[in-house]
Protein backbone atom coordinates (compact mmCIF):
# COMPACT_ATOMS: atom_id res chain seq x y z
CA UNK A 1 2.92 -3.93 -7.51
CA UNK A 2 1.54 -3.76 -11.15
CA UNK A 3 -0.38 -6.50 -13.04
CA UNK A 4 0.91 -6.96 -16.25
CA UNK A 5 -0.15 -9.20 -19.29
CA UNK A 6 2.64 -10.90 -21.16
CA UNK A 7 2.93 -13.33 -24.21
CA UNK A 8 6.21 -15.45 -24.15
CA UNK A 9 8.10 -18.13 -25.70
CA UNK A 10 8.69 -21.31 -24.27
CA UNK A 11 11.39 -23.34 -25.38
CA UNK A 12 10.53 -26.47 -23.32
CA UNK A 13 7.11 -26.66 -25.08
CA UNK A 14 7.92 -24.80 -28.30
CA UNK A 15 4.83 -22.26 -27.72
CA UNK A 16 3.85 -19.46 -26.82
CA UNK A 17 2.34 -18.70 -22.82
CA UNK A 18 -0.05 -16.09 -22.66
CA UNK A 19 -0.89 -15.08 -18.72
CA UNK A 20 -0.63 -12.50 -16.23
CA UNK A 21 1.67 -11.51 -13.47
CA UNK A 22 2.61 -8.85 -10.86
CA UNK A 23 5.93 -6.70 -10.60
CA UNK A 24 6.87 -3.63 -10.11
CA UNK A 25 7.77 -2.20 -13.41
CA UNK A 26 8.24 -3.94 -16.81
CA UNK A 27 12.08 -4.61 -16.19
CA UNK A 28 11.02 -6.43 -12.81
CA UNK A 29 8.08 -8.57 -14.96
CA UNK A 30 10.81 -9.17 -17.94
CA UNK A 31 12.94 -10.38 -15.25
CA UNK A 32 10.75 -12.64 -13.78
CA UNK A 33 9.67 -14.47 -17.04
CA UNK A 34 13.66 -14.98 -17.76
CA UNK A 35 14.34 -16.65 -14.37
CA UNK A 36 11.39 -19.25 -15.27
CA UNK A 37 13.07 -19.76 -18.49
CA UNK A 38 10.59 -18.14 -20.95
CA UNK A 39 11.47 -15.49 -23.68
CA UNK A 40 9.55 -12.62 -23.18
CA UNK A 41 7.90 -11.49 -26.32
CA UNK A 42 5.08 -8.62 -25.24
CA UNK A 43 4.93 -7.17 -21.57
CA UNK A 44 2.07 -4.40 -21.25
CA UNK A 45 0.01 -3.33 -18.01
CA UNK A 46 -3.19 -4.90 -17.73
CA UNK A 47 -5.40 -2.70 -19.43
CA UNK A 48 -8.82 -3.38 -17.34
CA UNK A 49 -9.01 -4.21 -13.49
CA UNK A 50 -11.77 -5.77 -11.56
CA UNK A 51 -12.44 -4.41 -8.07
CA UNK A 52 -14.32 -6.84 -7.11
CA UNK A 53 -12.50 -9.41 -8.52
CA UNK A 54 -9.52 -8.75 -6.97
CA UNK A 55 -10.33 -8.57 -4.09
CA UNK A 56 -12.28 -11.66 -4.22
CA UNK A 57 -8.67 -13.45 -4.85
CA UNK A 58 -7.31 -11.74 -2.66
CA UNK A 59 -5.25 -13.41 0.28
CA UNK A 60 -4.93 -11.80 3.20
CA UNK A 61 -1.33 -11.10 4.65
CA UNK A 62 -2.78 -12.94 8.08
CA UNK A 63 -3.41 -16.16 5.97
CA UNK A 64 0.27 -15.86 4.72
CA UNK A 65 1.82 -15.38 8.05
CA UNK A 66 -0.16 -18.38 9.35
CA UNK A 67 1.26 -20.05 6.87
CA UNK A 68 4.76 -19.36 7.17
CA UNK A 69 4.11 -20.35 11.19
CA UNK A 70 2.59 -23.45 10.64
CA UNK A 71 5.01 -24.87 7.93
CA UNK A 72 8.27 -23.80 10.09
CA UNK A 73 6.97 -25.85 12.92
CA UNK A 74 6.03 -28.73 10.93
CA UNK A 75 9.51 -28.84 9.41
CA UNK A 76 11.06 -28.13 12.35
CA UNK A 77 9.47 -31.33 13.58
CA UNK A 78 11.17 -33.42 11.08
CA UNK A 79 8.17 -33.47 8.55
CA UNK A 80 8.77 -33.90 5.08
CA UNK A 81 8.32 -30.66 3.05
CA UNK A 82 5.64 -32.29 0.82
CA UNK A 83 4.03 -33.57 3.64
CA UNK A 84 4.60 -30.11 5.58
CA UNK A 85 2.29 -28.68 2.64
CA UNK A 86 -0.39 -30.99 2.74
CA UNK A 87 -0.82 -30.30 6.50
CA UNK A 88 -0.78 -26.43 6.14
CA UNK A 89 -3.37 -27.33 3.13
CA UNK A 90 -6.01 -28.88 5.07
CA UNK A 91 -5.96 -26.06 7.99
CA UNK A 92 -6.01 -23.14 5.42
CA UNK A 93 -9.92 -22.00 5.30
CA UNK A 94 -9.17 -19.71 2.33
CA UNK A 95 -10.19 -21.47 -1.08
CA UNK A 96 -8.07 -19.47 -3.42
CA UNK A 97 -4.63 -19.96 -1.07
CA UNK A 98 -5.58 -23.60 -1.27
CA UNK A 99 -5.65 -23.67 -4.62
CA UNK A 100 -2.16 -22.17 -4.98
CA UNK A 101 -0.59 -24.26 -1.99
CA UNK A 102 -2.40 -27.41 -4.17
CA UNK A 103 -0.15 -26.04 -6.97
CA UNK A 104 3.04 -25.44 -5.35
CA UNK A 105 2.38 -29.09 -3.90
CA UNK A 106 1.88 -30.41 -7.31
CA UNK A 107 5.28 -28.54 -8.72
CA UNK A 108 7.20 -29.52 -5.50
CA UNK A 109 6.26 -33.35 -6.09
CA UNK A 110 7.07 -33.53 -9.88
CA UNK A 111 10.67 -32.36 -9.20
CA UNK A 112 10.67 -28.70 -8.44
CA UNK A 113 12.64 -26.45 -5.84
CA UNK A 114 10.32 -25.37 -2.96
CA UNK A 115 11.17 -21.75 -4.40
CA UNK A 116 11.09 -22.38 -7.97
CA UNK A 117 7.36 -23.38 -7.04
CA UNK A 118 6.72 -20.52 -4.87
CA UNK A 119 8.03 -18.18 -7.57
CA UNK A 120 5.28 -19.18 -10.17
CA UNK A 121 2.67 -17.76 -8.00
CA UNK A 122 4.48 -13.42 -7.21
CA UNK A 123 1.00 -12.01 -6.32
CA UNK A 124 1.42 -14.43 -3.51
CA UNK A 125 4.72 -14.70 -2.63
CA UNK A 126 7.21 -11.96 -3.16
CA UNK A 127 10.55 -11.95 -4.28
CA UNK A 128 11.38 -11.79 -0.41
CA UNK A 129 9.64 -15.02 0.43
CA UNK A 130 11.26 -16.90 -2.49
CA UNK A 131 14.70 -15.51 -1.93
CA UNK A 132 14.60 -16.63 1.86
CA UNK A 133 13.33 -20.03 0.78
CA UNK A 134 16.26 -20.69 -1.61
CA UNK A 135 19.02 -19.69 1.32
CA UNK A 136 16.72 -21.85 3.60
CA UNK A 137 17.04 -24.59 0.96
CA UNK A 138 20.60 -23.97 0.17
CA UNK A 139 21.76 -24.08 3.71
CA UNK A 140 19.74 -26.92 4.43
CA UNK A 141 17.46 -23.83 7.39
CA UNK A 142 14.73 -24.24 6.11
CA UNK A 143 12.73 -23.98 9.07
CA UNK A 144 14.87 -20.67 10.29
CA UNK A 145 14.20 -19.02 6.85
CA UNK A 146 10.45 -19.04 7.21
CA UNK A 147 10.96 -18.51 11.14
CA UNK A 148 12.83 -15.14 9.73
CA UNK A 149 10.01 -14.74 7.23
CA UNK A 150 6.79 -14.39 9.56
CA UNK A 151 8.78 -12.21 12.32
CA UNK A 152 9.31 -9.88 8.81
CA UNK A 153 5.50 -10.42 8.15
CA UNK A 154 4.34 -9.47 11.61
CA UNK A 155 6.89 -6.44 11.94
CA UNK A 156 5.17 -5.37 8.60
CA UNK A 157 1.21 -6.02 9.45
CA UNK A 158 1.94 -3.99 12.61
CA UNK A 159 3.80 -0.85 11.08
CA UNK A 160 0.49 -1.14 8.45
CA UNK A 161 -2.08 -1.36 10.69
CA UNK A 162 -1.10 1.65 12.67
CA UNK A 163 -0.44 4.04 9.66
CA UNK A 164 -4.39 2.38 8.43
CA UNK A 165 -5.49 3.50 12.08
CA UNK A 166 -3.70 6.66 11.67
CA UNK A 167 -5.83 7.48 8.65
CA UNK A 168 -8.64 6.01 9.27
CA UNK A 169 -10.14 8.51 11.79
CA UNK A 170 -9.72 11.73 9.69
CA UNK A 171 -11.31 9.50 6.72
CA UNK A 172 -14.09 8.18 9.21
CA UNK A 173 -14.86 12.02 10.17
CA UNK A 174 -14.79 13.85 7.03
CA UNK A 175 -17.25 10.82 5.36
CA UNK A 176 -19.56 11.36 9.07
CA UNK A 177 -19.44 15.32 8.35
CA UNK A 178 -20.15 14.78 4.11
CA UNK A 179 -22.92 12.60 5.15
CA UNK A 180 -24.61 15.95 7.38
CA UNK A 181 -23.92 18.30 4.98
CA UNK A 182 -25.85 15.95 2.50
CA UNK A 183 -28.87 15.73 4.91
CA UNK A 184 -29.23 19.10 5.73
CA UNK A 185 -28.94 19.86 2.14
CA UNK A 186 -31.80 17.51 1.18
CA UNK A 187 -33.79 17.92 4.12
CA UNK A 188 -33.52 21.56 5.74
CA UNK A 189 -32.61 23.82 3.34
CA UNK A 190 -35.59 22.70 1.02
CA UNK A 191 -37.95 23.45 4.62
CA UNK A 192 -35.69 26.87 4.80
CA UNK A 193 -36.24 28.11 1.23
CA UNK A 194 -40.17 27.76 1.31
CA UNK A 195 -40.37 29.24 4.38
CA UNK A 196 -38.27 32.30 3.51
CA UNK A 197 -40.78 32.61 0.18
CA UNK A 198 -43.92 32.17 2.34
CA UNK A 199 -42.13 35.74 3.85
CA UNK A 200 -42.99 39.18 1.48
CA UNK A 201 -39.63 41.48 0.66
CA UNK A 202 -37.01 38.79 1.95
CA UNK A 203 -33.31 39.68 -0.39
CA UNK A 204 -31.61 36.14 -0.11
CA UNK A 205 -27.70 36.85 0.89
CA UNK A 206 -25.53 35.51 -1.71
CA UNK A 207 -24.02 32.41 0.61
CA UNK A 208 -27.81 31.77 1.38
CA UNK A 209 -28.54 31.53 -2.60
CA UNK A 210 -25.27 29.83 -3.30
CA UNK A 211 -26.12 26.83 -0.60
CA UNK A 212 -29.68 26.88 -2.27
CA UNK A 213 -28.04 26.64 -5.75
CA UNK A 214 -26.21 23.60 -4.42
CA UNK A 215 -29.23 21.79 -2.67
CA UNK A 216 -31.39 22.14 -6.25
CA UNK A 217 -28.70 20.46 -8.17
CA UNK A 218 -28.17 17.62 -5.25
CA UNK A 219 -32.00 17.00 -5.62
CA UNK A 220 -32.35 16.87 -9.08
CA UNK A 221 -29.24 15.73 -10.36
CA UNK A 222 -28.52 13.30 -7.31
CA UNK A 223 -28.02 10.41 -9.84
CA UNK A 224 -25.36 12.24 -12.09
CA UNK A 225 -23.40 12.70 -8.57
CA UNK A 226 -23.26 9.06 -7.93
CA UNK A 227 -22.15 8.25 -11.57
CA UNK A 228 -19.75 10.98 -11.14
CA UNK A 229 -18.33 9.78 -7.91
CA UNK A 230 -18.41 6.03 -8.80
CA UNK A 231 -17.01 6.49 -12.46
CA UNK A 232 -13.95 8.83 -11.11
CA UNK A 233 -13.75 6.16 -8.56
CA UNK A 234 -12.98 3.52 -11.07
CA UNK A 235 -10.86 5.26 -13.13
CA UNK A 236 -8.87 6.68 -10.25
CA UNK A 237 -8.21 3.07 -9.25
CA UNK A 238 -6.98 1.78 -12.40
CA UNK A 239 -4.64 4.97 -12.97
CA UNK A 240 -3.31 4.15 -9.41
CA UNK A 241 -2.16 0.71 -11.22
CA UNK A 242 -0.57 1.94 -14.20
CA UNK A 243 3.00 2.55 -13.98
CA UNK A 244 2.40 6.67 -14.44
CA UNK A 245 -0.02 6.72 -11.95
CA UNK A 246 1.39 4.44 -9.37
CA UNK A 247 4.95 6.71 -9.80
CA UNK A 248 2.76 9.66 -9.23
CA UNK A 249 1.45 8.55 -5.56
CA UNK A 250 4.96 7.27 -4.09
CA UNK A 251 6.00 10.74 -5.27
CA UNK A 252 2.59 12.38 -3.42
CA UNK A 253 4.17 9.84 -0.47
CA UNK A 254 6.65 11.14 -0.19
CA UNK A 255 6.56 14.80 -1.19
CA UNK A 256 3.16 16.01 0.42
CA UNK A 257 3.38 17.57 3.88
CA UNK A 258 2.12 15.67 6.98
CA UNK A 259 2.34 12.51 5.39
CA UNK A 260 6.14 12.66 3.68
CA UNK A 261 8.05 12.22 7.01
CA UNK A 262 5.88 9.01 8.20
CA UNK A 263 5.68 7.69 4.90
CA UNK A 264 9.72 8.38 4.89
CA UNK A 265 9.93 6.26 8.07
CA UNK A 266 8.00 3.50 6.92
CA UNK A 267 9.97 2.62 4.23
CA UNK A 268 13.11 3.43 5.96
CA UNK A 269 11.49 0.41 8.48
CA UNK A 270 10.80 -1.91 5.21
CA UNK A 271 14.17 -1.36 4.18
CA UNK A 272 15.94 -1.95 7.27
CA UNK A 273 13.87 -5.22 8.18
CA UNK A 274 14.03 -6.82 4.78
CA UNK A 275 17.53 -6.64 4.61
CA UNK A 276 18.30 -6.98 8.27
CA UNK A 277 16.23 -10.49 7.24
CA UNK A 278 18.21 -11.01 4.16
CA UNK A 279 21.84 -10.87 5.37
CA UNK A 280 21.11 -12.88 8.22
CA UNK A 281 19.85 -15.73 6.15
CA UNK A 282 22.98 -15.46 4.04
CA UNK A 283 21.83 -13.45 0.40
CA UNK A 284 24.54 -12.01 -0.84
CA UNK A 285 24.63 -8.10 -0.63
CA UNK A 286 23.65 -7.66 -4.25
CA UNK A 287 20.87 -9.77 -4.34
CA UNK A 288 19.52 -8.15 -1.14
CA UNK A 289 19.60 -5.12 -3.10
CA UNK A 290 17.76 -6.30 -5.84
CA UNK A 291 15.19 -7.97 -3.70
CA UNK A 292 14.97 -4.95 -1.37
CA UNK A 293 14.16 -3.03 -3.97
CA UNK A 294 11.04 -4.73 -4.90
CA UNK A 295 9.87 -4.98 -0.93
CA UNK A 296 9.58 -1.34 -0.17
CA UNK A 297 6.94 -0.71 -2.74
CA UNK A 298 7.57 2.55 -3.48
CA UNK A 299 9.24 3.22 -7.27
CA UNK A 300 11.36 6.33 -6.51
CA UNK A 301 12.85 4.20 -3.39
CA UNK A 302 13.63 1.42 -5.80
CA UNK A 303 15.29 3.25 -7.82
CA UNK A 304 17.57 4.83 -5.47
CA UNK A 305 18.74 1.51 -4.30
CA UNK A 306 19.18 0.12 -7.89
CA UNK A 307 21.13 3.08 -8.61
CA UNK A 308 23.10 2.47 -5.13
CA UNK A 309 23.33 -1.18 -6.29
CA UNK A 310 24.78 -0.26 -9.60
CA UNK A 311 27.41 1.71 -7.65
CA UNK A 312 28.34 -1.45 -5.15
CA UNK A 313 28.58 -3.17 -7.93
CA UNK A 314 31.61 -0.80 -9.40
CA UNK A 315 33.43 -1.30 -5.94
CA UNK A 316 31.62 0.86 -3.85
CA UNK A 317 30.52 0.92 -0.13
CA UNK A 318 26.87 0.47 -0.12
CA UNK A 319 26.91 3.37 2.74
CA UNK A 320 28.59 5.75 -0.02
CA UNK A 321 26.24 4.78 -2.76
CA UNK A 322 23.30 5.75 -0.41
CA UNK A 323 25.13 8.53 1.00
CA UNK A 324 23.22 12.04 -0.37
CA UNK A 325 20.43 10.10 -1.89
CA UNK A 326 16.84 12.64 -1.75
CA UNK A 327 14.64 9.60 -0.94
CA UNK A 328 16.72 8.19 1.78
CA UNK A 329 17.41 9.93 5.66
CA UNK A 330 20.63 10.30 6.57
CA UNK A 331 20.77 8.03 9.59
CA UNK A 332 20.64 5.18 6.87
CA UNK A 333 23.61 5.47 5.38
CA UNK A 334 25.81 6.33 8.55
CA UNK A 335 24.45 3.62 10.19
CA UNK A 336 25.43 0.97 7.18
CA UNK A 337 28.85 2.30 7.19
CA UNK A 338 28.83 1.42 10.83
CA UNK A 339 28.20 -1.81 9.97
CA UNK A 340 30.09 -2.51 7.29
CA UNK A 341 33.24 -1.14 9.44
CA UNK A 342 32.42 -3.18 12.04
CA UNK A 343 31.43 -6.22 10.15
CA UNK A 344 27.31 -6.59 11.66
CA UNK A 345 25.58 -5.31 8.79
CA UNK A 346 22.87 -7.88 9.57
CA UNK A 347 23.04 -6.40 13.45
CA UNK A 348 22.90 -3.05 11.88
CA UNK A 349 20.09 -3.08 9.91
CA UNK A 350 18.31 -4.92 12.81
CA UNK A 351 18.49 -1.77 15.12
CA UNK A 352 18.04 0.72 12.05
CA UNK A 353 14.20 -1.00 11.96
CA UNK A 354 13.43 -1.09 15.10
CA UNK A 355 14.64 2.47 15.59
CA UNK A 356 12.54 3.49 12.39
CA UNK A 357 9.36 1.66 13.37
CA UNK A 358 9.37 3.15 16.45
CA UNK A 359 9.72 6.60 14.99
CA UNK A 360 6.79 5.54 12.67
CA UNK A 361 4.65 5.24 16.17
CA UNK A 362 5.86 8.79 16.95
CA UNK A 363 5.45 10.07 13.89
CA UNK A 364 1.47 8.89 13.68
CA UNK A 365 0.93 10.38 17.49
CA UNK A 366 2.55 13.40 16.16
CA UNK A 367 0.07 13.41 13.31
CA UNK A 368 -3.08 12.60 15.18
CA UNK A 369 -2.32 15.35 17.16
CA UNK A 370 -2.19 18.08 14.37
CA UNK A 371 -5.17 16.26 12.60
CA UNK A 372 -8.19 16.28 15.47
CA UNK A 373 -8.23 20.10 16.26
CA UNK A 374 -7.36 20.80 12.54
CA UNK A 375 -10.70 18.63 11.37
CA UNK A 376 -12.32 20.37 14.46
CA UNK A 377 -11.42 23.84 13.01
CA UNK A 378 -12.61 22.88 9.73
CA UNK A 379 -16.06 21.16 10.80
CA UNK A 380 -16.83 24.84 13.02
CA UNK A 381 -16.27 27.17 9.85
CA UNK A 382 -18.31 24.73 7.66
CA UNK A 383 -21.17 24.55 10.15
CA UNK A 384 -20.91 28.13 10.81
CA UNK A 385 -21.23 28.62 7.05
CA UNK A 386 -24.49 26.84 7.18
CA UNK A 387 -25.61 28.06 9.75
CA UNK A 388 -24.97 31.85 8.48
CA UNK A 389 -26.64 31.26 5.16
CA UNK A 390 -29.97 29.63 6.90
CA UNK A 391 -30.08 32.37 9.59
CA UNK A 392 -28.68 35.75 7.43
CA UNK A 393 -32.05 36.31 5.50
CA UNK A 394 -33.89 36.20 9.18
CA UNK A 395 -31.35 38.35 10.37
CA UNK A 396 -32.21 40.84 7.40
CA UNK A 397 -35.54 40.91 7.85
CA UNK A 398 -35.33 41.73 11.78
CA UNK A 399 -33.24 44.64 10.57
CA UNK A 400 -36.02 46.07 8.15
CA UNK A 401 -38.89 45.45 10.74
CA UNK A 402 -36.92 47.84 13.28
CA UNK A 403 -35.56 50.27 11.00
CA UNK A 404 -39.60 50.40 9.15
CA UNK A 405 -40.77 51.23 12.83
C-alpha cells in the first residue's frame, strides 16, 4: 500500500478536506475518496515518511485478528453492535487502535453503516474487511462475516511468518559474518600490518594490501560509512513507497530466482483465500475482483486481475480471462473453470489455497535447503580470503629465508 496526500471537495460542508490515506495506486485512492462522497481535487504520494513514526502507529495484524474474534463472539451472543465495540474497546491494550475503534464507535452511533465507518480508517481496515462487513450487514451474518474474516487473517499471519522465518536466517548470518569481517578489520589487521613492518624486505601481496586499503578507510572514515549506510537506508525506504519503486520490487518478487516461485505461491494463496472468503459471503464476482485486487499487494498481480476483470465484464469466463496470464500459474485458471462448470467456485478457491499454502511450506524447505550450504560456501571463500592475505606475506618471507640459505 502507498500513502498518499489528497485535497478534496466536500459538498456536504462546502470545503475543501486536506488528509492522508493509503491505496494502492492513485486510481485505488481516487476511488476511495468518491465512495465517501468527496471530489477529488489533488492526489500525490506522500512526499516524506517517518520510520519511526510509522511504526509507532502501527497496529499489529495480531491486534486486528483479536479483534475480529472478540467482536464475532460478542455479536454472536446477541450484543448490540455499538455495545459489541465498546467491549472490544476496553480489552484492546493498543492506544492508537483505541483511538480508531473510539472513532468508528462515534460514526456508528451518529447514523453510520458499520462499514461506511470502517472504511474511513484503510490503513486499518482493508477493502477486504469492509467488503465482508457490508455482505455481513446486508445479509443480516454479521457475526459469520468477521468469523470468515479472522480464519482469512490467521491463514495470512501464518503463510507471513514462515516466508519472515524463511528469510530471516540467511539475513541473521550474513549481518553475524559482516559483523567479523568488521572486527577483524579493526582489530587484527591493524596488529598484522605493524607486525609485518616491524619485519625488513617483507613485499605485501596485492590481496594483503587491498584488505589493508580497506581496514585504513574503515578506521578513519568509519563515520562516513554509517551516514552512508543510514542515509541509503532512508532513501531506499521511501523509494520502496513511491509508486515506481514499489512496482519495481513486486517485479524483483517475482522475477528474481529463488525467491520468484515462493513469492508466486504466496500470492497465488492470497488470491485463492480472499476470494474463496469473498464468494462465500455472497460479493458478487466483480466486486471480488476488484477487492482481490487490492489484497494481494503486489501491482503487476493487480493488474492482471483488473485486466481479467475488464474481460468478465465483456462476457467472459473469469477462467479464460486468467487463462495465459505471465503473473498467474496455470493451475489457477483450470481450477476456476472447474468451478465455474461445476458451480463451487467458493469450494474451488477454498482447495486452490490450501493447496498453494502448502506449496508455500515446500517451497521455503526447498529454499532453506539451497540457502545453508550456499551461505556456508560463501562464508569459507571469504574467510579463506582473509586468511590468505594475513598469512601470504609470512608465507613469502619463509620462501626467501630458505632460498637465501
Amino acid at each position: 500500500m502507498i500513502t498518499y496526500t489528497y485535497v478534496a471537495y466536500d459538498p456536504k460542508t462546502d470545503k475543501k478536506v486536506k488528509a492522508e490515506l493509503e491505496a494502492i495506486n492513485q486510481t485505488s485512492a481516487a476511488k476511495l475518496l468518491r465512495d465517501h462522497g468527496l471530489s477529488p481535487l489533488e492526489i500525490e504520494v506522500k512526499s516524506s515518511h517517518s520510520i519511526f513514526g510509522r511504526f509507532s502507529h502501527r497496529i499489529p495484524l495480531k491486534k486486528k485478528l483479536i479483534f475480529t474474534r472478540q467482536l464475532a463472539t460478542l455479536i454472536n451472543a446477541g450484543l448490540p453492535l455499538v455495545q459489541s465495540l465498546k467491549n472490544v474497546k476496553e480489552q484492546t491494550g493498543n492506544a492508537t487502535f483505541k483511538t480508531v475503534i473510539d472513532k468508528v464507535i462515534q460514526d456508528v452511533e451518529a447514523g453510520s453503516t458499520f462499514a461506511d465507518a470502517l472504511s474511513r480508517h484503510p490503513d486499518v481496515f482493508s477493502n477486504v474487511f469492509v467488503s465482508l462487513v457490508a455482505a455481513g450487514e446486508t445479509s443480516g451474518t454479521m457475526d459469520a462475516a468477521l468469523e470468515r474474516l479472522a480464519v482469512q487473517q490467521e491463514k495470512d499471519a501464518e503463510v507471513l511468518s514462515r516466508v519472515r522465518g524463511a528469510l530471516t536466517y540467511p539475513a541473521v548470518v550474513l549481518l553475524i559474518m559482516f559483523a567479523v569481517v568488521i572486527f577483524i578489520m579493526t582489530t587484527v589487521l591493524p596488529q598484522v600490518e605493524s607486525l609485518y613492518k616491524s619485519l625488513p624486505n617483507v613485499e605485501l601481496p596485492f590481496f594483503t594490501k587491498l584488505l589493508l586499503g580497506v581496514s585504513h578507510l574503515i578506521l578513519h572514515f568509519w563515520w562516513l560509512f554509517i551516514i552512508i549506510v543510514f542515509a541509503s537506508a532512508f532513501l531506499l525506504y521511501r523509494w520502496s513507497h513511491t509508486e515506481g519503486g514499489k512496482s519495481f520490487f513486486d517485479s524483483m518478487k517475482l522475477n528474481m530466482p529463488l525467491i520468484n516461485e515462493l513469492y508466486k505461491k504466496v500470492y497465488m494463496a492470497r488470491f485463492a483465500r480472499t476470494g474463496s472468503t469473498l464468494i462465500a459471503s455472497g460479493i458478487p464476482l466483480l466486486k471480488m475482483l476488484e477487492v482481490t485486487a487490492e489484497a494481494v499487494d503486489n501491482v503487476h498481480i493487480a493488474k492482471s486481475i483488473s485486466k481479467a476483470a475488464e474481460q468478465v465484464k465483456g462476457g467472459k469466463n473469469l477462467s479464460a480471462s486468467l487463462k495465459g496470464d505471465p503473473y498467474f500459474l496455470d493451475l489457477v485458471p483450470n481450477m476456476i473453470g472447474t468451478g465455474e462448470q461445476s458451480g463451487s467456485l467458493a469450494a474451488i478457491f477454498d482447495r486452490m489455497a490450501d493447496y498453494y499454502e502448502k506449496e508455500v511450506d515446500s517451497e521455503i524447505k526447498t529454499i532453506s535447503t539451497i540457502i545453508e550450504p550456499t551461505l556456508m560456501v560463501f562464508i569459507g571463500i571469504l574467510a579463506l580470503f582473509i586468511v590468505a592475505a594475513i598469512l601470504l606475506p609470512i608465507y613469502s618471507l619463509a620462501g626467501k629465508n630458505l632460498t637465501g640459505r
